[in-house]
N, C-alpha and C. Protein backbone atom coordinates (compact mmCIF):
# COMPACT_ATOMS: atom_id res chain seq x y z
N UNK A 1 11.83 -3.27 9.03
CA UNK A 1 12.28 -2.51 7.87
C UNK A 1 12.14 -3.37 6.62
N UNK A 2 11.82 -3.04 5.56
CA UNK A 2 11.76 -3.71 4.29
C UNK A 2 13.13 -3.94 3.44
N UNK A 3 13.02 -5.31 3.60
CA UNK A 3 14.53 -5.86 2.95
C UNK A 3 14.71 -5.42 1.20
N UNK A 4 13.41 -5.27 0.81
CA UNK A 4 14.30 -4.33 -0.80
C UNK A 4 14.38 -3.84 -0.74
N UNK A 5 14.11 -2.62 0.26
CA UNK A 5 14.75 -1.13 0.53
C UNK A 5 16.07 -1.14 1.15
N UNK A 6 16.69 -2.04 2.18
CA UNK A 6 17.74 -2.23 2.62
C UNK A 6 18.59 -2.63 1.62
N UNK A 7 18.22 -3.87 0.54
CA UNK A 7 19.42 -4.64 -0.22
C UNK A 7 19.77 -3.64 -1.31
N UNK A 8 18.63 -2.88 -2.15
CA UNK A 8 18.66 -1.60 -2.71
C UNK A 8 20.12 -1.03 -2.50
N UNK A 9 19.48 -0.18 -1.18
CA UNK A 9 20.72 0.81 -0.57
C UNK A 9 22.11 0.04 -0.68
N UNK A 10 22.24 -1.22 -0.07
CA UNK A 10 23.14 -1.64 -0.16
C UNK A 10 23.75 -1.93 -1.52
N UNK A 11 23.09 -2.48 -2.44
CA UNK A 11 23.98 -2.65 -4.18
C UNK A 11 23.81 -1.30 -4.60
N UNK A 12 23.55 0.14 -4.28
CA UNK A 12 23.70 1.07 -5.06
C UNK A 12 25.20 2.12 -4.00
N UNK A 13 25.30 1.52 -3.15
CA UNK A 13 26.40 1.76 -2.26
C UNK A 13 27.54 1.34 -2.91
N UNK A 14 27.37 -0.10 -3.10
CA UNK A 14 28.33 -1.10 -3.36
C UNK A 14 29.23 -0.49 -5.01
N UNK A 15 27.70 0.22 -5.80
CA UNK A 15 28.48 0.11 -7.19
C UNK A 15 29.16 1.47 -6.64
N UNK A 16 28.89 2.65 -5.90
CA UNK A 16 29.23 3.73 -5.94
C UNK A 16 30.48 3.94 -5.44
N UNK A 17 30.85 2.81 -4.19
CA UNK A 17 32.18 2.48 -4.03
C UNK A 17 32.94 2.12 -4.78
N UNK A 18 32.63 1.08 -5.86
CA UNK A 18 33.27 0.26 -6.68
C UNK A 18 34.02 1.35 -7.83
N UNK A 19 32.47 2.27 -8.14
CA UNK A 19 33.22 3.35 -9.52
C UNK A 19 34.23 4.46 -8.43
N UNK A 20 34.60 4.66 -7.11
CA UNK A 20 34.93 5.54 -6.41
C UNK A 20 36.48 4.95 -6.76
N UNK A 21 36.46 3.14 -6.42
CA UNK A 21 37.69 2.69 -6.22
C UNK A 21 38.61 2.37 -7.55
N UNK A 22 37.41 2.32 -8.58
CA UNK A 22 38.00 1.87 -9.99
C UNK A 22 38.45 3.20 -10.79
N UNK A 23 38.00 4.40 -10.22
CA UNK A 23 38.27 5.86 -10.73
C UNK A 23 40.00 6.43 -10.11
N UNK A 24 39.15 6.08 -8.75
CA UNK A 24 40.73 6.21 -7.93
C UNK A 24 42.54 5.32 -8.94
N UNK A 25 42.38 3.86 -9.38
CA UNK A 25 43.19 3.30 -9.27
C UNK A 25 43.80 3.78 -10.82
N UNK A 26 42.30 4.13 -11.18
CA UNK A 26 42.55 4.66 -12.89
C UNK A 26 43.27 5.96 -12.79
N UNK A 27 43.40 6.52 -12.34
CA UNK A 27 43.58 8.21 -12.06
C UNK A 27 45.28 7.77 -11.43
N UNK A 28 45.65 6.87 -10.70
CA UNK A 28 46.89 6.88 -10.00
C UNK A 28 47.43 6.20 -10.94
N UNK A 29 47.07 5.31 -11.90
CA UNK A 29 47.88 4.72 -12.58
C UNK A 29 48.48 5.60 -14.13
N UNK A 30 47.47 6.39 -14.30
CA UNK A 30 47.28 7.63 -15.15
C UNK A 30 48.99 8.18 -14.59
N UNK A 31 49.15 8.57 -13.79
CA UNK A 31 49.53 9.89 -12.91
C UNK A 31 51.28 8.90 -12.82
N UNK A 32 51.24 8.33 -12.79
CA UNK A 32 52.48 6.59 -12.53
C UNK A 32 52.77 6.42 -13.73
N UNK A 33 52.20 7.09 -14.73
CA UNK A 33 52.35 6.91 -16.44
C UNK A 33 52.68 5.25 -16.32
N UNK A 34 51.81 4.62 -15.28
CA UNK A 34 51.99 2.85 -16.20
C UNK A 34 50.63 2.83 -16.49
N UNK A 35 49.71 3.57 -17.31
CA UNK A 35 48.69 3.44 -17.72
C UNK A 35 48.57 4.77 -18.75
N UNK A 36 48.15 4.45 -19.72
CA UNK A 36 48.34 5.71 -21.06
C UNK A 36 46.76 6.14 -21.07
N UNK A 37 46.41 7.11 -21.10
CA UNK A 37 45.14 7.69 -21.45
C UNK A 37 43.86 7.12 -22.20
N UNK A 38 44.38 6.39 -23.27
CA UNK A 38 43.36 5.40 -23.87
C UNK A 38 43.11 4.05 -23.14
N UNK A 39 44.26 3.64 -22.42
CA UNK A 39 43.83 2.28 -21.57
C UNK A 39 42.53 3.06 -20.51
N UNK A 40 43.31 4.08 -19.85
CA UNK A 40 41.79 4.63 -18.81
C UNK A 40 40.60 4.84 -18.72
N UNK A 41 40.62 4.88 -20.46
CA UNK A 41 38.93 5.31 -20.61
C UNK A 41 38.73 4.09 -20.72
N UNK A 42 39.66 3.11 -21.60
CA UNK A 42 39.15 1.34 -21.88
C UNK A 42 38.70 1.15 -20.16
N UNK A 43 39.40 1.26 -19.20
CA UNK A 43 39.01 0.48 -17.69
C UNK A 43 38.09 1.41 -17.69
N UNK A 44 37.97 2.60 -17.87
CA UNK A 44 36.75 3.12 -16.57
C UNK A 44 35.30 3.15 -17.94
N UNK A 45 35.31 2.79 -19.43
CA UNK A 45 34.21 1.72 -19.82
C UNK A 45 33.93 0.26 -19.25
N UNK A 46 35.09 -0.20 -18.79
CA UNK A 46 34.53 -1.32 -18.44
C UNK A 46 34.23 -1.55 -16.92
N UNK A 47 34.70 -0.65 -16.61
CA UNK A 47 34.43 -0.48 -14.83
C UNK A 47 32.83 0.05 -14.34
N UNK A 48 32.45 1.11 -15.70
CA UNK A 48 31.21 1.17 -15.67
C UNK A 48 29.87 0.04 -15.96
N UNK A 49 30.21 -0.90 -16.46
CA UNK A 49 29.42 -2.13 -16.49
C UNK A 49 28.62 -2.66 -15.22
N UNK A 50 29.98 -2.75 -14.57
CA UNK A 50 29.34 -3.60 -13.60
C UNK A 50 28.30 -2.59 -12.36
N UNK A 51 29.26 -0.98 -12.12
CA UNK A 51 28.91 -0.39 -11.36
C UNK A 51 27.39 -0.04 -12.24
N UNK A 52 26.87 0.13 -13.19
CA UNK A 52 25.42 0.47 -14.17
C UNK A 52 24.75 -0.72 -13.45
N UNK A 53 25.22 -1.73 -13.16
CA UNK A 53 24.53 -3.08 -13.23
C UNK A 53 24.04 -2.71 -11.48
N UNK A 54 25.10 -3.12 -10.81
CA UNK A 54 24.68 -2.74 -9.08
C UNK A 54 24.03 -1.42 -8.99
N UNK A 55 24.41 -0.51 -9.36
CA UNK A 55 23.26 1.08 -9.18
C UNK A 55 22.03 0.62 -9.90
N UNK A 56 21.56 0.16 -10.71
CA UNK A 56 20.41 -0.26 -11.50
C UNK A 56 19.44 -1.01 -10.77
N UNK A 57 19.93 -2.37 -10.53
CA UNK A 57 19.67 -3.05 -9.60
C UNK A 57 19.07 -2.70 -8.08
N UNK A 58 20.31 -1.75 -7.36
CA UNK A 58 19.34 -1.24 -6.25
C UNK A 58 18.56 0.05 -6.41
N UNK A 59 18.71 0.89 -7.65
CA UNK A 59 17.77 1.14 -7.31
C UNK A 59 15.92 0.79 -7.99
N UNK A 60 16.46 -0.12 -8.56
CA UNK A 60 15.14 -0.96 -8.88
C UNK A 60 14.45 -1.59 -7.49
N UNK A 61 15.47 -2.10 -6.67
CA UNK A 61 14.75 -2.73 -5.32
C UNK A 61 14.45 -1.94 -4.49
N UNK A 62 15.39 -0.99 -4.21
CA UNK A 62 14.87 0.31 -3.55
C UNK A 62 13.64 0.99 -3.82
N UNK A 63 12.79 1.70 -5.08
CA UNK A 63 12.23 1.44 -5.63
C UNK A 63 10.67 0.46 -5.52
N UNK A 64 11.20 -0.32 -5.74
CA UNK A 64 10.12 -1.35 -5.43
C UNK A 64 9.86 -1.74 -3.92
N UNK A 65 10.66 -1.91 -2.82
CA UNK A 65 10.58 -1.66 -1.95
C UNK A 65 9.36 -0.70 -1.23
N UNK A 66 9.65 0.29 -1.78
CA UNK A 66 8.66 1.73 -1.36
C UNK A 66 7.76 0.98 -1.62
N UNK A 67 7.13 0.11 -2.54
CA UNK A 67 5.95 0.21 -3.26
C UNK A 67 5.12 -0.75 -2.14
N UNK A 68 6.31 -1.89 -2.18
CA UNK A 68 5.69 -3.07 -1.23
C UNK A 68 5.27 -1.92 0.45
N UNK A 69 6.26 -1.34 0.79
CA UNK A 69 5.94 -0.69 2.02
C UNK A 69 4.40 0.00 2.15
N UNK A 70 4.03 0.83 0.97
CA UNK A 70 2.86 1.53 0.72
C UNK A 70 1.76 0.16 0.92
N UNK A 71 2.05 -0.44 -0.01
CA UNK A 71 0.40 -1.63 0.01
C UNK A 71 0.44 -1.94 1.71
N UNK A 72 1.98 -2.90 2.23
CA UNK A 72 1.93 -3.45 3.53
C UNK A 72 1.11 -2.02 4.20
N UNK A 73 1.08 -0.85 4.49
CA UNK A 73 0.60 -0.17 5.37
C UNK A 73 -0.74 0.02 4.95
N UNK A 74 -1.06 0.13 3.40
CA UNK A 74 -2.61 0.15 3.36
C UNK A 74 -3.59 -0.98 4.05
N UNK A 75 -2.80 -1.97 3.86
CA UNK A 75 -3.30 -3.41 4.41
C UNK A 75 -3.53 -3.22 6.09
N UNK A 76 -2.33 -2.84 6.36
CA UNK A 76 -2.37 -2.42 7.94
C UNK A 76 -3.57 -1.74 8.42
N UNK A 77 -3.71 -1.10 7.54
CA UNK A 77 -4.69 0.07 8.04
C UNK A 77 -6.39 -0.58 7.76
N UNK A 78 -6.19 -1.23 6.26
CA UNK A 78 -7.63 -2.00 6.44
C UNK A 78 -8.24 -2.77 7.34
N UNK A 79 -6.83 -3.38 8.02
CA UNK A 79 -6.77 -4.86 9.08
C UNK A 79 -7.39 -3.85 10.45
N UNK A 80 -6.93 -2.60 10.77
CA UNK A 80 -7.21 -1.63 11.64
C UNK A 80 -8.57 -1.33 11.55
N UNK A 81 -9.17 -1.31 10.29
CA UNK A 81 -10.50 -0.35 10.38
C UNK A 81 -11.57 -1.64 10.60
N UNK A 82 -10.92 -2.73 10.27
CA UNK A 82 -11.95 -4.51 10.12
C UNK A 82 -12.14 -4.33 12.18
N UNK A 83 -10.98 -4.74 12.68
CA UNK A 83 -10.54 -4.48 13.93
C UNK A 83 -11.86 -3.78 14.70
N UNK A 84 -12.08 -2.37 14.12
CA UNK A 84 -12.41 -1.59 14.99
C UNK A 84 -13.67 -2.01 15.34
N UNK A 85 -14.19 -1.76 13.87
CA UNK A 85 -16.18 -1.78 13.52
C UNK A 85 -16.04 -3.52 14.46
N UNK A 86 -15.69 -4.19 14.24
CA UNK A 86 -15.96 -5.93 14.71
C UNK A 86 -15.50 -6.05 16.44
N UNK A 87 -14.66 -5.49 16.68
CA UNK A 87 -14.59 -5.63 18.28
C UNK A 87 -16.00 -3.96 18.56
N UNK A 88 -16.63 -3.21 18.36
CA UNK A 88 -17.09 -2.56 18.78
C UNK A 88 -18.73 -2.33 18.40
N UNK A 89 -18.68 -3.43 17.36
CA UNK A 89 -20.01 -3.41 16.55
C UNK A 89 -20.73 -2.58 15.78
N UNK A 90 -20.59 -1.30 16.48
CA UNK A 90 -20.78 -0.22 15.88
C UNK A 90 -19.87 1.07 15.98
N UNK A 91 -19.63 2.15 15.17
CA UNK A 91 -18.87 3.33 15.55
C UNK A 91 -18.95 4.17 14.32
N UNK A 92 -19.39 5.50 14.50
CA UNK A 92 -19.06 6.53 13.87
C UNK A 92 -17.76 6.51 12.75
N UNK A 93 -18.09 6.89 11.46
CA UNK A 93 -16.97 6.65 10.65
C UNK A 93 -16.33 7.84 10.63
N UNK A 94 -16.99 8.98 11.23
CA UNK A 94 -15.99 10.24 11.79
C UNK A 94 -15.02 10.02 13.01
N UNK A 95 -15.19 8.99 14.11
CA UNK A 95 -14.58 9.02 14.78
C UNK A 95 -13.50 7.79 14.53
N UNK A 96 -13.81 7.29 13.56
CA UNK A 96 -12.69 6.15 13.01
C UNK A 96 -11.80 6.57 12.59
N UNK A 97 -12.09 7.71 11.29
CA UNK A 97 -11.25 8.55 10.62
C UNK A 97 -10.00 9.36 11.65
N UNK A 98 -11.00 9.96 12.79
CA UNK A 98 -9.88 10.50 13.70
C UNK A 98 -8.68 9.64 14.36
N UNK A 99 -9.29 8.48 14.92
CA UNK A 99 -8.75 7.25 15.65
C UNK A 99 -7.48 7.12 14.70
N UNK A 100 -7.97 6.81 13.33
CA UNK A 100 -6.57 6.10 12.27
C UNK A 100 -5.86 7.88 11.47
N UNK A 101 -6.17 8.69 11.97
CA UNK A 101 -5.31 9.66 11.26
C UNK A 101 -6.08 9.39 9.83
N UNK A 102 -6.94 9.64 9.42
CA UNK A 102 -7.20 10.14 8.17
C UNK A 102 -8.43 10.81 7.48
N UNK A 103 -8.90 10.86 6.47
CA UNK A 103 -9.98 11.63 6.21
C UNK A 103 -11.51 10.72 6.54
N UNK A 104 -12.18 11.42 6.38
CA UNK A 104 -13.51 10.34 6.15
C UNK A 104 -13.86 9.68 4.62
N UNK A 105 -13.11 10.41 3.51
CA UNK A 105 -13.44 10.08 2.26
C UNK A 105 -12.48 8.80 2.38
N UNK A 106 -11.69 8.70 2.75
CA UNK A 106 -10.89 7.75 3.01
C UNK A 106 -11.02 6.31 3.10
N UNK A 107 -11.54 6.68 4.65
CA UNK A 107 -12.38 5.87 5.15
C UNK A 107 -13.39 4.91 4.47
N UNK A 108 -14.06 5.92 3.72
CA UNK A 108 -15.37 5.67 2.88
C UNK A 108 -14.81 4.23 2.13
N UNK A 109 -13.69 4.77 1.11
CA UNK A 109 -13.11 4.27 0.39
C UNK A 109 -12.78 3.14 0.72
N UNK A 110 -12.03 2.71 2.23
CA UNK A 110 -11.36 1.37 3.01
C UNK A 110 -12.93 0.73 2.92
N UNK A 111 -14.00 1.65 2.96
CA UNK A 111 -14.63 -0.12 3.50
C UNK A 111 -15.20 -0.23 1.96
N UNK A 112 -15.03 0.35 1.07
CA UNK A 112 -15.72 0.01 -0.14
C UNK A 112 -14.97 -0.97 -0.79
N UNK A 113 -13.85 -1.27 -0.32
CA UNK A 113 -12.23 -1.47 -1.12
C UNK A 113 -12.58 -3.04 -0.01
N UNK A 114 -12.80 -2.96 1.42
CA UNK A 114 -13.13 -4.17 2.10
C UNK A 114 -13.94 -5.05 1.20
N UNK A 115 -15.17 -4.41 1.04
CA UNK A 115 -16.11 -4.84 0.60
C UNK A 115 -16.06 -5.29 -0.53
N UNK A 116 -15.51 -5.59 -1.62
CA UNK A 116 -14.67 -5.66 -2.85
C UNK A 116 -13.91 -6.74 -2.43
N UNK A 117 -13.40 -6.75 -1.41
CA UNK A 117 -12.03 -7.91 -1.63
C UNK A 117 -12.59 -9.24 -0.34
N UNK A 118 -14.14 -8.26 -0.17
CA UNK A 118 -15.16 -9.38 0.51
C UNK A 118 -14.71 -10.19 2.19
N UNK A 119 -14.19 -9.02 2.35
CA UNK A 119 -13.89 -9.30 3.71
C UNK A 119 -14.57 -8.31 5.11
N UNK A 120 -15.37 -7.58 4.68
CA UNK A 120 -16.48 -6.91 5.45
C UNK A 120 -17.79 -7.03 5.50
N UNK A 121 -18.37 -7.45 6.37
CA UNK A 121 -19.78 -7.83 6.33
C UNK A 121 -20.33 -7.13 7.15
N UNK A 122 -21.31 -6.50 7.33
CA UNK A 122 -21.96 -5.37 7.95
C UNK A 122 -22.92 -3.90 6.89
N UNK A 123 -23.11 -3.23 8.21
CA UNK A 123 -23.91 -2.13 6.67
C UNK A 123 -23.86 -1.35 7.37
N UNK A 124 -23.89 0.27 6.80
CA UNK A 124 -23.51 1.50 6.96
C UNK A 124 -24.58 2.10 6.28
N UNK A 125 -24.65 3.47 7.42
CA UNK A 125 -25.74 4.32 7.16
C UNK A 125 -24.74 5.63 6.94
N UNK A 126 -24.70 5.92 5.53
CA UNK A 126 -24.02 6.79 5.17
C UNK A 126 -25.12 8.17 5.87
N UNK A 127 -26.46 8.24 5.84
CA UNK A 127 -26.87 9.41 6.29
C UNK A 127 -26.63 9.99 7.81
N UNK A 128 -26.57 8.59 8.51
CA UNK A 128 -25.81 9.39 9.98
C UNK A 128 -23.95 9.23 10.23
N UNK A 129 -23.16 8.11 9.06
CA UNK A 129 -21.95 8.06 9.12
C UNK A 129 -21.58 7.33 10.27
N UNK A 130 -22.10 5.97 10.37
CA UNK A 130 -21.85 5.08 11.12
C UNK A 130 -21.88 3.48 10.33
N UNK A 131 -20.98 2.68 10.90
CA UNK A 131 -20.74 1.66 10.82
C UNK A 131 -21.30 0.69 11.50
N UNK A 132 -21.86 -0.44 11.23
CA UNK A 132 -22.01 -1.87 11.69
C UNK A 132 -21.78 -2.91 11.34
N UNK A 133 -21.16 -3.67 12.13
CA UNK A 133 -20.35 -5.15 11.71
C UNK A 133 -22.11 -6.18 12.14
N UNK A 134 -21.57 -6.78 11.33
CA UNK A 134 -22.96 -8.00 11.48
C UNK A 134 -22.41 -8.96 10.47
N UNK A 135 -23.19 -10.45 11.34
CA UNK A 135 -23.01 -11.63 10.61
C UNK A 135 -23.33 -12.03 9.27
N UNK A 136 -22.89 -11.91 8.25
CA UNK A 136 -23.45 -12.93 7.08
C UNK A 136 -25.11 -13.49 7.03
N UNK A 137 -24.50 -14.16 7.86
CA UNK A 137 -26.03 -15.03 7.91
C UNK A 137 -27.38 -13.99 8.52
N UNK A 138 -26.59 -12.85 9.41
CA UNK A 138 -28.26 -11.95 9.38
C UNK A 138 -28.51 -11.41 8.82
N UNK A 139 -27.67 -11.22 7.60
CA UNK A 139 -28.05 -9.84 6.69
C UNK A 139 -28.69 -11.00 5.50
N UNK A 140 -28.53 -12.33 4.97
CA UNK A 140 -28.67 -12.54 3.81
C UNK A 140 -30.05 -12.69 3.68
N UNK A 141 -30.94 -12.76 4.99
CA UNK A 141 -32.31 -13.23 4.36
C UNK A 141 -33.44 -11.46 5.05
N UNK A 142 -32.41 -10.57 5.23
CA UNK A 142 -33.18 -9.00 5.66
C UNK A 142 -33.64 -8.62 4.25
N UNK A 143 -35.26 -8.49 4.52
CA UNK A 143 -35.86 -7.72 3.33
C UNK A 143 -36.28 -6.18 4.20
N UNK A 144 -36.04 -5.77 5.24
CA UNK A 144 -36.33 -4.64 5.79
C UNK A 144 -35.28 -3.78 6.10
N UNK A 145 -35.06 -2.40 6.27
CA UNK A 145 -34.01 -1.86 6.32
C UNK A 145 -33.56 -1.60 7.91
N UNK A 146 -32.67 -2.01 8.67
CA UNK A 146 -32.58 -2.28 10.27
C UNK A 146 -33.17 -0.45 10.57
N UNK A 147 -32.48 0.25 9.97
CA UNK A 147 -32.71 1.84 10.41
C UNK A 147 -34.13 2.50 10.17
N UNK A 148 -34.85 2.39 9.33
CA UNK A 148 -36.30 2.71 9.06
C UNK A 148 -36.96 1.92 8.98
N UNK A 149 -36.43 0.99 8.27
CA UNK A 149 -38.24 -0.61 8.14
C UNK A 149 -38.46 -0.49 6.85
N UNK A 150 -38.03 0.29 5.82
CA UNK A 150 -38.08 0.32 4.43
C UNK A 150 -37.52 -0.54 3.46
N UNK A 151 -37.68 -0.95 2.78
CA UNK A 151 -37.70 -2.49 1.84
C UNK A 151 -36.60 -1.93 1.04
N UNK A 152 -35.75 -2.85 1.13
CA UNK A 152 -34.51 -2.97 0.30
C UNK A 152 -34.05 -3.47 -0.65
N UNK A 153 -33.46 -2.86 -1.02
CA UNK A 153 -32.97 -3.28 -2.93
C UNK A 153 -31.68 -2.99 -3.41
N UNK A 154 -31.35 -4.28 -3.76
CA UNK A 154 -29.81 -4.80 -4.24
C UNK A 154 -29.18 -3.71 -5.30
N UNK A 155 -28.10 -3.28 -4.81
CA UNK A 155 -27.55 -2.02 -5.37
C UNK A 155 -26.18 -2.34 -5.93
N UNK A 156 -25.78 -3.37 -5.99
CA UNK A 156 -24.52 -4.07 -6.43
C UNK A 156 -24.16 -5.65 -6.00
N UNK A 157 -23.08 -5.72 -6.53
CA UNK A 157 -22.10 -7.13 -6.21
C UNK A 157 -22.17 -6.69 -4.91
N UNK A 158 -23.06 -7.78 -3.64
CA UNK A 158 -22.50 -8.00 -2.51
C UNK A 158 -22.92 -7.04 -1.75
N UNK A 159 -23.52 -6.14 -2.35
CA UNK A 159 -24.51 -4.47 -1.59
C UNK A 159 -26.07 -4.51 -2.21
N UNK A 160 -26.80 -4.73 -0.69
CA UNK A 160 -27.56 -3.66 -0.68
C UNK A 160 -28.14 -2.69 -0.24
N UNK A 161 -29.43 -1.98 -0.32
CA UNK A 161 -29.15 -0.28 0.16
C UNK A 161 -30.93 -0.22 0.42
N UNK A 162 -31.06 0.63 1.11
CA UNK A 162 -32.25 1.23 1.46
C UNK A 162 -32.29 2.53 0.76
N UNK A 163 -33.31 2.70 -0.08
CA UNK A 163 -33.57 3.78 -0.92
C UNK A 163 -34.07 5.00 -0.32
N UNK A 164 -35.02 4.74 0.94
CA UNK A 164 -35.11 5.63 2.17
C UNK A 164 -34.21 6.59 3.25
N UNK A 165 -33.40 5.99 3.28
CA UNK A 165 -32.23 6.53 4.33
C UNK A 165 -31.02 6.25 3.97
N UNK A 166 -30.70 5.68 2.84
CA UNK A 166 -29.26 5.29 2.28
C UNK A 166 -28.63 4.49 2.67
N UNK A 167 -28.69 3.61 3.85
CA UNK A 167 -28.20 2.52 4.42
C UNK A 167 -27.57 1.45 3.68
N UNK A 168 -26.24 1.48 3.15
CA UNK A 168 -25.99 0.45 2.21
C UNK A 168 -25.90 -1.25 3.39
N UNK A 169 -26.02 -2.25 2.68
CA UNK A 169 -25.90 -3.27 3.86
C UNK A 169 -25.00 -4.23 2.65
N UNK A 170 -23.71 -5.01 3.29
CA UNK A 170 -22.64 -5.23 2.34
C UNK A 170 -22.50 -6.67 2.95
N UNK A 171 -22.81 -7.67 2.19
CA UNK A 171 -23.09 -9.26 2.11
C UNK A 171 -21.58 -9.83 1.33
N UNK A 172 -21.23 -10.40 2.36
CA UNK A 172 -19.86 -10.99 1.55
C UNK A 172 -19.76 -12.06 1.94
């Protein structure tokens, strides 16, 4: 479980008790007439300070929490899709998509987003929608395209592509 989502909950608990208990003592002391109407609002302004401060607080961590949870699982899921293509060498990026619960545009996206943060090496033939993991070192000196034999040309940072069959091949 993610501890700013837990400590969150917990300081927005904490102030909600606090204004529960500082309302309560204000209200009985009200009622006991040893407290006059203008002292009550003076305590329950200043009782609100601290409780603004702890509700604020968690839910800023709470909050932020979510956020850290979202990246940790995108990560998860990249570490999943690296996983797959590299223990299997090759695989359908339709049947990846199914495997991890998600779309194929998705998908698309994880290895473009790999490839970017240069931790995927391999090349993909977007025209049949398959994946291949391959070494560094065999892709850096390929002037032919593995799928047709057609001469290839650098299509970005760290990509290139066969203009024939679409085969991007991703050098990191």
């Amino acid at each position: 479980m993610n501890t700013g989502r837990v400590v969150g909950i917990i300081l927005i608990i904490s102030g909600l008790v606090g204004a529960v208990i500082a309302g309560l003592w204000l209200a009985v002391s009200v009622a006991a007439q040893q407290l006059e109407i203008t002292g009550a609002v003076l305590g329950a302004g200043l009782a609100f300070i601290p409780v603004a401060l702890l509700c604020g607080a968690g839910i800023f961590l709470y909050v932020r929490g979510g956020a850290e949870a979202a990246q940790d699982s995108t990560m998860r899921q990249q570490r999943q899709l690296l996983d797959i293509v590299k223990s299997r060498g090759q695989v359908k990026v339709t049947d990846v998509a199914l495997e991890m619960s998600l779309s194929v545009d998705t998908v698309k996206a994880m290895v473009h987003d790999l490839v970017g943060l240069q931790v995927f090496s391999g090349y993909v033939n977007w025209e049949e929608g398959t994946l291949y993991s391959s070494e560094v070192k065999n892709l850096r000196d390929l002037k032919q395209c593995k799928n047709c034999g057609g001469e290839i040309k650098l299509a970005g940072k760290g990509v290139v592509a066969c203009p024939y069959c679409g085969t991007e091949y991703f050098l990191t």
